[in-house]
C-alpha atoms as a PDB file:
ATOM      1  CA  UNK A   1       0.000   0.000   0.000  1.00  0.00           C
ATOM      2  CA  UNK A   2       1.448   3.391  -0.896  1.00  0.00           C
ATOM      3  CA  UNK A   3      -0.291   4.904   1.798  1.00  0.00           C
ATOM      4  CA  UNK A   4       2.925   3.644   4.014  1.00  0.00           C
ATOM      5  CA  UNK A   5       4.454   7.003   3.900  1.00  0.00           C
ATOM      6  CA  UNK A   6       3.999   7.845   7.472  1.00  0.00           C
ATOM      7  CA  UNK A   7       6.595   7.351  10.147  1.00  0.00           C
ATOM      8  CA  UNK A   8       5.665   4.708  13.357  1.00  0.00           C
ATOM      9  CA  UNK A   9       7.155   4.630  16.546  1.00  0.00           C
ATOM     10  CA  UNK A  10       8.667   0.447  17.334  1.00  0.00           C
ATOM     11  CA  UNK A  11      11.068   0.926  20.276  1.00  0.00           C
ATOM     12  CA  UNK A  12      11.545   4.282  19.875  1.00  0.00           C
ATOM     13  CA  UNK A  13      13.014   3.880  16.218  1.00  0.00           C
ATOM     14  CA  UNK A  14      11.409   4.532  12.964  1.00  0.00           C
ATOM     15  CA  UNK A  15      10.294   2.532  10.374  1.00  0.00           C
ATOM     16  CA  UNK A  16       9.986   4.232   7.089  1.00  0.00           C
ATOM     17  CA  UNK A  17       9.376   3.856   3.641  1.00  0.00           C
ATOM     18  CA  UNK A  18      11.583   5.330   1.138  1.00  0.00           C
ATOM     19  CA  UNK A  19       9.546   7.361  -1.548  1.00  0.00           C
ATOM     20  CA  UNK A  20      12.198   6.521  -3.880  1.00  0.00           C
ATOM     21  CA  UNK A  21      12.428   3.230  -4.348  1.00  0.00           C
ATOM     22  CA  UNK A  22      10.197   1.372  -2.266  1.00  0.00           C
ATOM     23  CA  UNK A  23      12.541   0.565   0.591  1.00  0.00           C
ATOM     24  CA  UNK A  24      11.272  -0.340   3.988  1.00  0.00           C
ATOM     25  CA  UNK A  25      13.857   0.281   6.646  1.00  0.00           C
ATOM     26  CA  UNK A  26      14.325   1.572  10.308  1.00  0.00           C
ATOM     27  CA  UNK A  27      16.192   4.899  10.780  1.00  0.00           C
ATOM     28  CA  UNK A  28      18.586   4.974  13.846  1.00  0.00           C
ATOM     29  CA  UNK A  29      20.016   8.262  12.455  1.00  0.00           C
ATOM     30  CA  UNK A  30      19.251  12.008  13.857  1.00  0.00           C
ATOM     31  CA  UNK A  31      16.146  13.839  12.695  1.00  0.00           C
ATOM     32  CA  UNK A  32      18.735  16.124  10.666  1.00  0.00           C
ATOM     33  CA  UNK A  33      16.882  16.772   7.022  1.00  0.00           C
ATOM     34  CA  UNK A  34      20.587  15.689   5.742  1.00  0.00           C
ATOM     35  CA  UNK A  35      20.604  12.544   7.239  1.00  0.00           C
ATOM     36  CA  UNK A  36      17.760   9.502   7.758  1.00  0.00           C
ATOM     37  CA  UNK A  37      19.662   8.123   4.645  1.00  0.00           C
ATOM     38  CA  UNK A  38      17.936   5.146   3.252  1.00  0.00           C
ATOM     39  CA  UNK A  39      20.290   2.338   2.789  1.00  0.00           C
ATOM     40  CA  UNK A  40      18.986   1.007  -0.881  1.00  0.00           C
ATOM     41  CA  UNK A  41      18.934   4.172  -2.988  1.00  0.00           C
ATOM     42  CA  UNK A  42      21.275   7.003  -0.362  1.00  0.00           C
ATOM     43  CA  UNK A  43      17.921   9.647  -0.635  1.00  0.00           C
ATOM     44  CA  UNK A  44      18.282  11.482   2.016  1.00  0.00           C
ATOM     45  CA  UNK A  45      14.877  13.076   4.248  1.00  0.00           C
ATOM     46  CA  UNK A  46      14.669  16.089   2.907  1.00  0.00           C
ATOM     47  CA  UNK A  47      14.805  15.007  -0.672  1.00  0.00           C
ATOM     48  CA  UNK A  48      11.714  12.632  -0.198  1.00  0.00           C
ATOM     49  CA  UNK A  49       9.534  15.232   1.617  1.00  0.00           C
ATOM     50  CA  UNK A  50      10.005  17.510  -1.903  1.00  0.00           C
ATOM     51  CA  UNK A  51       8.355  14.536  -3.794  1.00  0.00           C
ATOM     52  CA  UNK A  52       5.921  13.478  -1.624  1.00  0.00           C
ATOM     53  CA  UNK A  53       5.048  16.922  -1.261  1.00  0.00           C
ATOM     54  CA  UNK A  54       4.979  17.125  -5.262  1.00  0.00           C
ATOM     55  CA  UNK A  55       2.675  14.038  -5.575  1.00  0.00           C
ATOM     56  CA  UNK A  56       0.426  14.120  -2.730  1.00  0.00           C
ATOM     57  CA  UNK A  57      -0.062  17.888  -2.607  1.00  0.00           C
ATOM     58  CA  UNK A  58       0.044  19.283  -6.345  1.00  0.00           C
ATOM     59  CA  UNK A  59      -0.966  15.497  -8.294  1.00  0.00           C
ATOM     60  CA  UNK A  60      -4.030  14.767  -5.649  1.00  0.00           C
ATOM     61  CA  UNK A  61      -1.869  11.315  -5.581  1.00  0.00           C
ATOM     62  CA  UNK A  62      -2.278   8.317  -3.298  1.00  0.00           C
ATOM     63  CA  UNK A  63       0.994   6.749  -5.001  1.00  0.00           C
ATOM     64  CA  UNK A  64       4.130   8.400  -3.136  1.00  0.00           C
ATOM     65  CA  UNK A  65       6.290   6.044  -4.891  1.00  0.00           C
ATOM     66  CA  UNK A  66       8.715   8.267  -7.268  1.00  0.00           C
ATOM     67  CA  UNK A  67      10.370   5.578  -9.243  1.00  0.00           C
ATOM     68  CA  UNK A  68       8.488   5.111 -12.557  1.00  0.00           C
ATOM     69  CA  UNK A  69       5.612   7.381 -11.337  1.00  0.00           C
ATOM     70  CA  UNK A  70       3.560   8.003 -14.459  1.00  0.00           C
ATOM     71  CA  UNK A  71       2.404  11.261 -13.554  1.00  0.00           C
ATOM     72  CA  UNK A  72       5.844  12.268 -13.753  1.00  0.00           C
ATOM     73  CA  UNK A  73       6.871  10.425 -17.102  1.00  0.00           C
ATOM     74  CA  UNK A  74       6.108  13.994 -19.573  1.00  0.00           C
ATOM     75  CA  UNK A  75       7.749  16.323 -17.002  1.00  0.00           C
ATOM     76  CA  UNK A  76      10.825  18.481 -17.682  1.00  0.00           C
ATOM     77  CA  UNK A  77      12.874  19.024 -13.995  1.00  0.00           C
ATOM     78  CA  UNK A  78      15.434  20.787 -13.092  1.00  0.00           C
ATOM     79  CA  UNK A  79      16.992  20.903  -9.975  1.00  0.00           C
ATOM     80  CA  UNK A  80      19.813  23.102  -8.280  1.00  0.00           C
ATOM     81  CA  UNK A  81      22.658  22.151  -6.661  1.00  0.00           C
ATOM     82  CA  UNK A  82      22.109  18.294  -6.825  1.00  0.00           C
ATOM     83  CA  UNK A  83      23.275  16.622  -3.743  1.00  0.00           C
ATOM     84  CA  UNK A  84      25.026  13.581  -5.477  1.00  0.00           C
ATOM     85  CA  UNK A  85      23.799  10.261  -5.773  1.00  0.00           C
ATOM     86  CA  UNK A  86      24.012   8.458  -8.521  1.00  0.00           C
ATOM     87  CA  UNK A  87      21.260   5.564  -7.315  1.00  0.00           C
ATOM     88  CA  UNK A  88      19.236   9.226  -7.629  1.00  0.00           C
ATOM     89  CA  UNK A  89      19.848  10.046 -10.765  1.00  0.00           C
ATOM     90  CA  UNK A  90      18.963   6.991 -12.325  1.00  0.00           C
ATOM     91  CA  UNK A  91      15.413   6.696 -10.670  1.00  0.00           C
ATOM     92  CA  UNK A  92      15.641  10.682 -12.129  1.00  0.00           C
ATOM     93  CA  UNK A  93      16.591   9.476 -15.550  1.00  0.00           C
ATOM     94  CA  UNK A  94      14.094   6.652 -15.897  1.00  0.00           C
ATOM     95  CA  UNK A  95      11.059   8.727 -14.021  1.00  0.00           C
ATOM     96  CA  UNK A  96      11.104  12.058 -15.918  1.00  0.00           C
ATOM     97  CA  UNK A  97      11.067  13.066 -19.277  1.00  0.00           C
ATOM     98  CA  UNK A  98      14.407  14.948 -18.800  1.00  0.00           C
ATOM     99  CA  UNK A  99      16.129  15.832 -15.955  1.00  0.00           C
ATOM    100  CA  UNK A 100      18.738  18.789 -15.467  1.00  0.00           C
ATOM    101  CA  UNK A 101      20.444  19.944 -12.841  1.00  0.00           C
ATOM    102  CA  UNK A 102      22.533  23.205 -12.633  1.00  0.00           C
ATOM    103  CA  UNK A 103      25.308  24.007 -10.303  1.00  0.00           C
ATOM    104  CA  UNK A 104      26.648  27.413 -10.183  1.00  0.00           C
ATOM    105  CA  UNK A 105      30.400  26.922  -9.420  1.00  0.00           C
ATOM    106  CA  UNK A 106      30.005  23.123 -11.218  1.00  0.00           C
ATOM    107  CA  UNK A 107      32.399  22.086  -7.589  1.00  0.00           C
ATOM    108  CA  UNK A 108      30.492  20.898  -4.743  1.00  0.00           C
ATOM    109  CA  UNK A 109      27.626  19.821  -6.922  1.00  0.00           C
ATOM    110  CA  UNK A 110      27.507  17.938 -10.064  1.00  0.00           C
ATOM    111  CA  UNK A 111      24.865  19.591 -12.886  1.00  0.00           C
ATOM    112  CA  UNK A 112      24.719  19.646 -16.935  1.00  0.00           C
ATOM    113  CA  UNK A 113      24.291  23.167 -17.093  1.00  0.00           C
ATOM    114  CA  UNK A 114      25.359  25.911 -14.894  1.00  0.00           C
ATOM    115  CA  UNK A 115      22.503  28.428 -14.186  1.00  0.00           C
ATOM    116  CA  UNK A 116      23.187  31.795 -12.054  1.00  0.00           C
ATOM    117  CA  UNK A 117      19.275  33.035 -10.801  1.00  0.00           C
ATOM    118  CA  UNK A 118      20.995  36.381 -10.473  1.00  0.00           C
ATOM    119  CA  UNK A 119      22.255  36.677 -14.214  1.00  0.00           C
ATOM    120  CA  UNK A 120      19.209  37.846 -17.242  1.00  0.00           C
ATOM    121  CA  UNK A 121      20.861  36.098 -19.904  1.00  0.00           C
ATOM    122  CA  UNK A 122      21.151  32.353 -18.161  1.00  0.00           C
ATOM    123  CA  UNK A 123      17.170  33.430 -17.181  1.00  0.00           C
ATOM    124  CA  UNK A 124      16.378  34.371 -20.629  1.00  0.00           C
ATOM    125  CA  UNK A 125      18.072  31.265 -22.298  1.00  0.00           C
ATOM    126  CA  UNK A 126      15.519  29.139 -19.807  1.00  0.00           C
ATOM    127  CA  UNK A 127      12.209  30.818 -19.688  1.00  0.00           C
ATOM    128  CA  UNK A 128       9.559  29.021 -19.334  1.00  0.00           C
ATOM    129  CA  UNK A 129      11.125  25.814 -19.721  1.00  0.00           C
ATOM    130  CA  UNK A 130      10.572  23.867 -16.973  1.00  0.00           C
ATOM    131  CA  UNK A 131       7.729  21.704 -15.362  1.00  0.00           C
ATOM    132  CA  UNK A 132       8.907  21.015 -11.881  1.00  0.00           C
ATOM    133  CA  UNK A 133      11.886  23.074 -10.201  1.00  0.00           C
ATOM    134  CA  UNK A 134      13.645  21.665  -6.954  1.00  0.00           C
ATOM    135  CA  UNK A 135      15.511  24.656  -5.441  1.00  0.00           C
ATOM    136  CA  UNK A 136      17.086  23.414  -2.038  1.00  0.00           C
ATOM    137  CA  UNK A 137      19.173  25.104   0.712  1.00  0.00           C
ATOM    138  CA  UNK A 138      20.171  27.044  -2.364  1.00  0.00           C
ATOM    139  CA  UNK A 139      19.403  30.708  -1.834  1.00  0.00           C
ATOM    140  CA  UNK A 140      20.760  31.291   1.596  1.00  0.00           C
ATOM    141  CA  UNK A 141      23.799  31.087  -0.363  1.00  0.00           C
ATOM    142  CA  UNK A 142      22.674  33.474  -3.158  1.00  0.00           C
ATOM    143  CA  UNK A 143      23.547  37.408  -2.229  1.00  0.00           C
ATOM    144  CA  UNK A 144      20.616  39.019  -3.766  1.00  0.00           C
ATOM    145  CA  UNK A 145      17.891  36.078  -2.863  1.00  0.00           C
ATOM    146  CA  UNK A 146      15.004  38.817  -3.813  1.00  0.00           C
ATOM    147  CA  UNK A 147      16.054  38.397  -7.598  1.00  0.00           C
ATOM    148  CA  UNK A 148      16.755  34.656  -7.167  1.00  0.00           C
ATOM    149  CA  UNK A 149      13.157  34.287  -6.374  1.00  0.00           C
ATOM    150  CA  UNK A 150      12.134  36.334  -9.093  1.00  0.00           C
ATOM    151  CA  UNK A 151      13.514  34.267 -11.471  1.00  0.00           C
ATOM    152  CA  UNK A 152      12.579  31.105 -10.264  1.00  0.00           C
ATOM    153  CA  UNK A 153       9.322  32.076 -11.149  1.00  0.00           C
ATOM    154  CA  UNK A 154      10.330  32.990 -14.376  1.00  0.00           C
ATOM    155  CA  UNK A 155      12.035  29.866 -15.397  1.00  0.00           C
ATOM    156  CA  UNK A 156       8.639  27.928 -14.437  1.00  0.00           C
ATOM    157  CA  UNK A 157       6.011  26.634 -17.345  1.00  0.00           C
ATOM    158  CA  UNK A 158       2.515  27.802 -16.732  1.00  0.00           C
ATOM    159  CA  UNK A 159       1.657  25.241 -15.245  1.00  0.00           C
ATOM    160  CA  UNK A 160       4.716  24.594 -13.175  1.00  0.00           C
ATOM    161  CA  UNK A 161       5.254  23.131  -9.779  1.00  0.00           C
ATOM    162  CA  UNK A 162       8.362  25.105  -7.567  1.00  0.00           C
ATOM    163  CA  UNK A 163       9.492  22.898  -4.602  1.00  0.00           C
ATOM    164  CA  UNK A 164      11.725  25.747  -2.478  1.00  0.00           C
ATOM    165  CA  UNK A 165      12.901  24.260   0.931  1.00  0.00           C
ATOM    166  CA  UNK A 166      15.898  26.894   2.994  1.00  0.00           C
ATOM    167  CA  UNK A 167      16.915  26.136   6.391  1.00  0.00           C
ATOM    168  CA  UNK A 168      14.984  28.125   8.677  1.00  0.00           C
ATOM    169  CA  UNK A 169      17.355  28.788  12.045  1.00  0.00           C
ATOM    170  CA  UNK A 170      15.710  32.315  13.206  1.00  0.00           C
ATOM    171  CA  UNK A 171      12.619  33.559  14.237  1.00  0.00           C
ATOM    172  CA  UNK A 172      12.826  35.790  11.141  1.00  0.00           C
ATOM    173  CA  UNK A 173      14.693  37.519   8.058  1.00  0.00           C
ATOM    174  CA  UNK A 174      18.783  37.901   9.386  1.00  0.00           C
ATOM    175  CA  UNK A 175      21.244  39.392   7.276  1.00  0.00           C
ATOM    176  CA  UNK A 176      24.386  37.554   8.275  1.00  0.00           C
ATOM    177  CA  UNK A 177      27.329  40.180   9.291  1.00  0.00           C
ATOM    178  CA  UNK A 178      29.935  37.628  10.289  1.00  0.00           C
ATOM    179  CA  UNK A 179      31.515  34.716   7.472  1.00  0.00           C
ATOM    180  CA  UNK A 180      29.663  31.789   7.721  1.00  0.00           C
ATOM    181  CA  UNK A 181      30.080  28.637   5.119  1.00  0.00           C
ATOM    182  CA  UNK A 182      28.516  25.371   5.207  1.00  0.00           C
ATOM    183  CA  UNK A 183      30.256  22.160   5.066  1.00  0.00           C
ATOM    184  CA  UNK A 184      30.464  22.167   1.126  1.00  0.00           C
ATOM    185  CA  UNK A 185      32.651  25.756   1.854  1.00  0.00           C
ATOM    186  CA  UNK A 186      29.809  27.474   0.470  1.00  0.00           C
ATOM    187  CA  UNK A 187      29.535  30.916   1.686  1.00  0.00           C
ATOM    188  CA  UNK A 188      26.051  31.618   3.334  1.00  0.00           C
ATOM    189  CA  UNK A 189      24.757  35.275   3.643  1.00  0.00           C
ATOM    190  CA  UNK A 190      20.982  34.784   4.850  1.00  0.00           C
ATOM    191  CA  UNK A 191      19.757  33.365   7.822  1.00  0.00           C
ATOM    192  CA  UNK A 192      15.797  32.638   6.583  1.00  0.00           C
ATOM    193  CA  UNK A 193      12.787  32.945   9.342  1.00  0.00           C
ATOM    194  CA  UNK A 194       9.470  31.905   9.375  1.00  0.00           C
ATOM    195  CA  UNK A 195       9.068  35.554   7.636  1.00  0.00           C
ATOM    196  CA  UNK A 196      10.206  34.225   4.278  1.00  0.00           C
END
């Protein structure tokens, strides 16, 4: 039953079900979105609450699974700043019509094509052109977020789906004074509250 996608307690451990591919298993890790790794396919937590998000909130869906998911077969997605897997990528490459990911420095992350959502031209070359956008602990990274956002939108079909997730660590907005990078060395400059 694809309705297994909730989480239930057995000795204080969870069980889950990897939306994915299908995997049952019991997570012993910390409720940090960059861990709960499941074991068969290396998806991490936060990565499966963007798709069942996607199919159970914009599709109306009852089946979570990702992996071969019809109502995904015709979508173009691109996502930003891939964390890399490549067990990922190939449930990616047989799921969606196309899949693209862009990494702005092409170092931490691996993508085909290098977007910058602060640069017209890389906006104009993609406008419009995509079905489904995944844009993940990207922006706190991304000096002038305001325009990032802006384009986002831009780069979205009309009839679109944008899955944003940012870390949110303060009550609200921060503008960060001191040098902070995360553990890729990537420079953060935006603290995101519950205001964003």
């Amino acid at each position: 039953n694809n309705r297994l996608s909730f989480d239930m307690f057995e000795n204080s451990e969870f069980i889950k079900i990897c939306n994915f591919c299908g995997f049952l298993f019991i997570d012993r890790s910390s409720p940090h979105s960059e861990s709960q790794i499941c074991p068969n396919c290396n998806s991490i937590s936060r990565e499966r609450v963007v798709f069942f998000s996607l199919l159970n909130f914009f599709y109306k869906s009852d089946n979570i699974l990702i992996n071969n998911n019809p109502l995904l077969k015709d979508k173009v997605i691109l996502e930003f700043s891939p964390r890399f897997n490549p067990s990922k990528k190939r449930i990616y490459d047989s799921t969606f019509f196309q899949y693209i990911s862009s990494d702005f420095e092409m170092k931490a992350h691996r993508g085909n094509i290098k977007i910058d959502l602060t640069n017209s031209k890389d906006i104009d070359e993609n406008k419009n052109k995509f079905d489904i956008i995944i844009c993940s602990h990207v922006v706190e990274h991304i000096e002038d977020y305001e325009l990032a956002l802006k384009n986002l939108s831009v780069l979205i079909g009309a009839k679109g789906v944008l899955l944003f997730q940012v870390p949110i660590v303060e009550a609200n907005y921060k503008l960060l004074q001191e040098l902070e990078y995360h553990g890729d060395n990537t420079k953060v400059f935006h603290r995101f509250g519950f205001d964003i």
